[in-house]
Protein backbone atom coordinates (compact mmCIF):
# COMPACT_ATOMS: atom_id res chain seq x y z
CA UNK A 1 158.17 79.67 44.76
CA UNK A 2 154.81 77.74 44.48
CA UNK A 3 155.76 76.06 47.81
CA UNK A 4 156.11 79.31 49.89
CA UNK A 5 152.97 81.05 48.28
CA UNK A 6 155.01 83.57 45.93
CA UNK A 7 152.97 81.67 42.76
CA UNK A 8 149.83 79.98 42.43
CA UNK A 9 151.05 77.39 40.32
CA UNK A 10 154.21 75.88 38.32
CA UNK A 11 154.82 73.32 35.96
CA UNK A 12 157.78 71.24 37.25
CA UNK A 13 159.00 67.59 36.42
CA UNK A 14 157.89 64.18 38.32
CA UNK A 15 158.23 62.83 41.16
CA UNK A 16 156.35 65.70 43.02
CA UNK A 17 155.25 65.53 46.78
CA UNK A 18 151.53 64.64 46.94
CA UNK A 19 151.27 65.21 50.43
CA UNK A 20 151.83 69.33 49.67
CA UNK A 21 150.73 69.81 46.31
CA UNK A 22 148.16 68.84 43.56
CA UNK A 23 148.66 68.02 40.12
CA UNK A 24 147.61 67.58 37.34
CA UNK A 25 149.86 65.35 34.55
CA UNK A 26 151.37 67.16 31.16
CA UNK A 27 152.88 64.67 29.15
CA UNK A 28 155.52 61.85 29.71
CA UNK A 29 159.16 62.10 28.74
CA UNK A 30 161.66 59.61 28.27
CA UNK A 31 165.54 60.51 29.59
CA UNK A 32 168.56 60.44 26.93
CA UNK A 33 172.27 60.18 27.27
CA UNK A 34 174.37 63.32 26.27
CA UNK A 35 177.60 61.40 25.17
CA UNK A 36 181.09 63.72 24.04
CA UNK A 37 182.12 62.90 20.92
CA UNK A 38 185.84 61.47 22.65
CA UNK A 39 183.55 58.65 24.38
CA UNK A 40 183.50 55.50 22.43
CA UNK A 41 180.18 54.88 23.49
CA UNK A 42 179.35 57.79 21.42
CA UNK A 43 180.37 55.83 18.03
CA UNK A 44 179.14 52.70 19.22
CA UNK A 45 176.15 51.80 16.82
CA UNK A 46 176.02 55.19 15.59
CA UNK A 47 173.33 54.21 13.17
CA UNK A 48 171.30 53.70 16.25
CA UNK A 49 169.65 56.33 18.74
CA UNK A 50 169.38 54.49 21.69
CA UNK A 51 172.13 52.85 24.48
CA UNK A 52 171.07 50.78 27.14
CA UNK A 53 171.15 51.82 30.66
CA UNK A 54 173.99 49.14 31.41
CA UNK A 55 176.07 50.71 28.70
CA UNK A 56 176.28 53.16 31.58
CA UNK A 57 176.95 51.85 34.30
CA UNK A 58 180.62 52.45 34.70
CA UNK A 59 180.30 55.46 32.69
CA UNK A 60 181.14 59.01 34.80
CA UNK A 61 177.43 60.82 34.90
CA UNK A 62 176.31 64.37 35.29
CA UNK A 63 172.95 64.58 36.94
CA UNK A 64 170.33 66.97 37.50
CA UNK A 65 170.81 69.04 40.52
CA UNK A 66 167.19 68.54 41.75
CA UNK A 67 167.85 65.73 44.85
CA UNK A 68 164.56 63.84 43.87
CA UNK A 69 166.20 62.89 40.56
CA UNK A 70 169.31 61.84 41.32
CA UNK A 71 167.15 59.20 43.65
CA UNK A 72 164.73 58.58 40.70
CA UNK A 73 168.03 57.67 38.59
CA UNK A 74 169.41 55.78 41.77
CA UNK A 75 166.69 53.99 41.58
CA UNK A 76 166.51 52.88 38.02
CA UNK A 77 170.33 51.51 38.21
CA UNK A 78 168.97 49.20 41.19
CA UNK A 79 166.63 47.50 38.35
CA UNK A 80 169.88 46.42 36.51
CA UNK A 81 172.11 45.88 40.03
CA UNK A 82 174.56 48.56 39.44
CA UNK A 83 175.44 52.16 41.38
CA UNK A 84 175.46 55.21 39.06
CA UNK A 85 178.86 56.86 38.75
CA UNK A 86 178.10 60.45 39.56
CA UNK A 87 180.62 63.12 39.15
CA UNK A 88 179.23 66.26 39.57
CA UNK A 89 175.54 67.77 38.90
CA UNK A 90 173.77 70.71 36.79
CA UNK A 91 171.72 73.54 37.25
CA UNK A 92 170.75 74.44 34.13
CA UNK A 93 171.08 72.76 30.71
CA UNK A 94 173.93 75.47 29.39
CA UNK A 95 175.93 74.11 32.51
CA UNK A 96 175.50 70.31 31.66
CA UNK A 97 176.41 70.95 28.11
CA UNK A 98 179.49 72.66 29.17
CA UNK A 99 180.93 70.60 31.74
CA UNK A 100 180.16 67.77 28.74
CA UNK A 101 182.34 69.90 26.37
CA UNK A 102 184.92 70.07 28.72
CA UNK A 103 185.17 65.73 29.00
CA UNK A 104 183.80 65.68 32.81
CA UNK A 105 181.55 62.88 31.55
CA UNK A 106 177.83 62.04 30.36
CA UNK A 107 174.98 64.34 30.89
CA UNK A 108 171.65 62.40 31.75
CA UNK A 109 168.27 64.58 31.09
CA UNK A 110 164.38 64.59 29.58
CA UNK A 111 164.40 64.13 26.11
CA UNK A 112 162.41 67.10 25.57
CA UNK A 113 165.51 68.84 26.14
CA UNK A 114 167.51 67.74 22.96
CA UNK A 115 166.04 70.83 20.99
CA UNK A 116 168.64 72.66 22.60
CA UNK A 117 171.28 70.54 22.49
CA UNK A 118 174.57 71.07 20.56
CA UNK A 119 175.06 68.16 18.66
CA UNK A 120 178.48 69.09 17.52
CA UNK A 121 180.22 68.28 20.54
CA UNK A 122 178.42 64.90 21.45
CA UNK A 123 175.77 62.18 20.59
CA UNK A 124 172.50 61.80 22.01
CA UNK A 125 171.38 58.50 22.46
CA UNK A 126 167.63 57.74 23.84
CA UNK A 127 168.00 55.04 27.70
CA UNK A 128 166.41 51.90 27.12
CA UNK A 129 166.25 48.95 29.10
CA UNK A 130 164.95 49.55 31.36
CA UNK A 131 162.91 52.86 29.52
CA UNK A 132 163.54 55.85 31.83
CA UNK A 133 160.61 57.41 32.21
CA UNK A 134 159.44 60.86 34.20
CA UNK A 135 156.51 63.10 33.91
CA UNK A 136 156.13 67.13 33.54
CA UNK A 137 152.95 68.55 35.96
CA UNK A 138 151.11 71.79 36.83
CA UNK A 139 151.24 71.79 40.51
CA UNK A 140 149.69 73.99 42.87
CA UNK A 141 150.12 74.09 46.75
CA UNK A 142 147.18 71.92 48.78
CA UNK A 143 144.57 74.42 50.63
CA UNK A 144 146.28 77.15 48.92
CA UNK A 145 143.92 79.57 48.06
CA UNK A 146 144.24 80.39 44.58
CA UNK A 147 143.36 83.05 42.29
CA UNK A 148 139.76 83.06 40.17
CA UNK A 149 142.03 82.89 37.29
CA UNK A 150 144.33 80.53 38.24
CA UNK A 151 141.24 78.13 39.54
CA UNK A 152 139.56 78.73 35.52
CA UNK A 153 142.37 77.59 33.49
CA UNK A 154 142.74 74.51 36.25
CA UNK A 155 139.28 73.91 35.37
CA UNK A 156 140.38 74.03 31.74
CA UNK A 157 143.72 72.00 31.79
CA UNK A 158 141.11 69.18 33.58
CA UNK A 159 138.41 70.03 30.90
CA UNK A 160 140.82 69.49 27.85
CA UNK A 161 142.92 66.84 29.27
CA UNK A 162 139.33 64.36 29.62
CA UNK A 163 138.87 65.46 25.88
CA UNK A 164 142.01 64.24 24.82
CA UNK A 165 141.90 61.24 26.76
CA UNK A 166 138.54 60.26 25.00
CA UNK A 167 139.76 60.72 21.55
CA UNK A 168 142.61 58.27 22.15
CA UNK A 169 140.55 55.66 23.47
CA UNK A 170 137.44 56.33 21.11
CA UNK A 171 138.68 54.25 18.11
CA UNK A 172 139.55 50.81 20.50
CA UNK A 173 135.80 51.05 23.32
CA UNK A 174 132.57 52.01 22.13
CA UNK A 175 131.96 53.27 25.39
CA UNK A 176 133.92 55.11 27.75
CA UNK A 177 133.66 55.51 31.39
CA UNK A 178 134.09 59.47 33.06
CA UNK A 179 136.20 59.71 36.25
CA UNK A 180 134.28 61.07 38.83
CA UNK A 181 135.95 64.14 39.06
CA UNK A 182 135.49 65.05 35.61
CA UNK A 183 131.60 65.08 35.96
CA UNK A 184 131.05 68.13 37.56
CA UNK A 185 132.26 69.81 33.79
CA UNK A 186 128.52 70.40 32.13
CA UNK A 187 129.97 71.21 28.73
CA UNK A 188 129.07 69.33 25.87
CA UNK A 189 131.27 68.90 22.31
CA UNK A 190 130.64 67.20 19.27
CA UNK A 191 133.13 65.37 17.57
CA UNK A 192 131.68 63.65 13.96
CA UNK A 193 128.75 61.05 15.66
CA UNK A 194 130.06 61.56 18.97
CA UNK A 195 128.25 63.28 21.40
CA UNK A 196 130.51 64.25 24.12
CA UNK A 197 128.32 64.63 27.21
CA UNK A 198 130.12 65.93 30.31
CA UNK A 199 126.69 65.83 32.66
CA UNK A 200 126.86 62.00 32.27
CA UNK A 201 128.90 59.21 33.25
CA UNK A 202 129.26 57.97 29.92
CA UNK A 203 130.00 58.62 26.72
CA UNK A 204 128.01 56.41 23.73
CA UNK A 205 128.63 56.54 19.68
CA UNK A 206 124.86 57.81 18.83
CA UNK A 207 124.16 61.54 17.63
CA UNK A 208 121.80 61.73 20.81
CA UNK A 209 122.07 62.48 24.52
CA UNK A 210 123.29 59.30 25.76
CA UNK A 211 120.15 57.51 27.73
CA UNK A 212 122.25 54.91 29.15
């Protein structure tokens, strides 16, 4: 809907076209394995919450119906030389789950997802080796002319997202470079002896506008 203009923006999973739309990055999610409970894979190392991708290789897979992620998981198999085994795909998380009740196979998805899982029915075990990794993004379309609103909480997403980034880093640098694109924000916030200065290109640990 965001690509034919219907909505000014969405928030959609990774790997998104650059070339039509602009984004801005949410968080990162690693993918799990949603096992039935007749799989032996499912009682190997129970104790444990992980399986490693080439546990999988031969298993039967459900994937996401989105094209882009069956080639994102295509392309993760490639790092360990195997195919996936895909059986069929999902549209909706109520789908996987069922076709998992019903023994088609393994249901692959973000692990953000397990909230909803039913845990009675199968395990779920986190992919490692190689970590499968994917990313969840506000996207809106490029050129499209969006909405005052929609353009202020953009503005704010970028605002807050700088923020956050600094008070990660803060404890390891005692000084921390802006990205250009953040410099046009004029706000300033004080965190303990930090001044946060958003009209410079740097941030210092003084309880003064940074002179630098």
């Amino acid at each position: 809907m965001v690509d034919k203009g219907l909505l000014d923006m969405g928030i959609v999973r990774e790997p998104v076209n650059s070339q039509y739309f602009e984004r801005i990055r949410l968080q990162e999610d690693s993918w799990i394995a949603y096992i039935p409970n007749r799989n032996p894979l499912s009682q190997k190392n129970r104790r444990t919450i992980e399986i490693e991708l080439a546990d999988l290789r031969d298993e039967p897979l459900i994937l996401p119906s989105r094209g882009i992620h069956e080639k994102q998981i295509k392309t993760w198999f490639e790092m360990i030389g195997a195919e996936p085994r895909i059986v069929c795909w999902y549209s909706s998380l109520v789908n996987g789950m069922a076709l998992v009740k019903n023994g088609l196979g393994t249901m692959l998805c973000p692990k953000s997802a397990q909230s909803i899982l039913d845990y009675s029915c199968a395990a779920v075990k986190e992919i490692v080796n190689p970590t499968m990794t994917t990313g969840s993004v506000i996207v809106w379309k490029n050129f499209h002319n969006l909405s005052e609103t929609a353009r202020r909480f953009i503005d704010y997403v970028k605002t807050k997202e700088l923020k956050d980034e600094i008070k990660n880093q803060i404890r390891y640098r005692k000084q921390i470079i802006i990205p250009v694109k953040y410099r046009k924000f004029k706000k300033k916030s004080k965190n303990g002896d930090l001044t946060l200065d958003f009209d410079t290109a740097m941030i210092c640990p003084t309880k003064t506008k940074c002179s630098c």
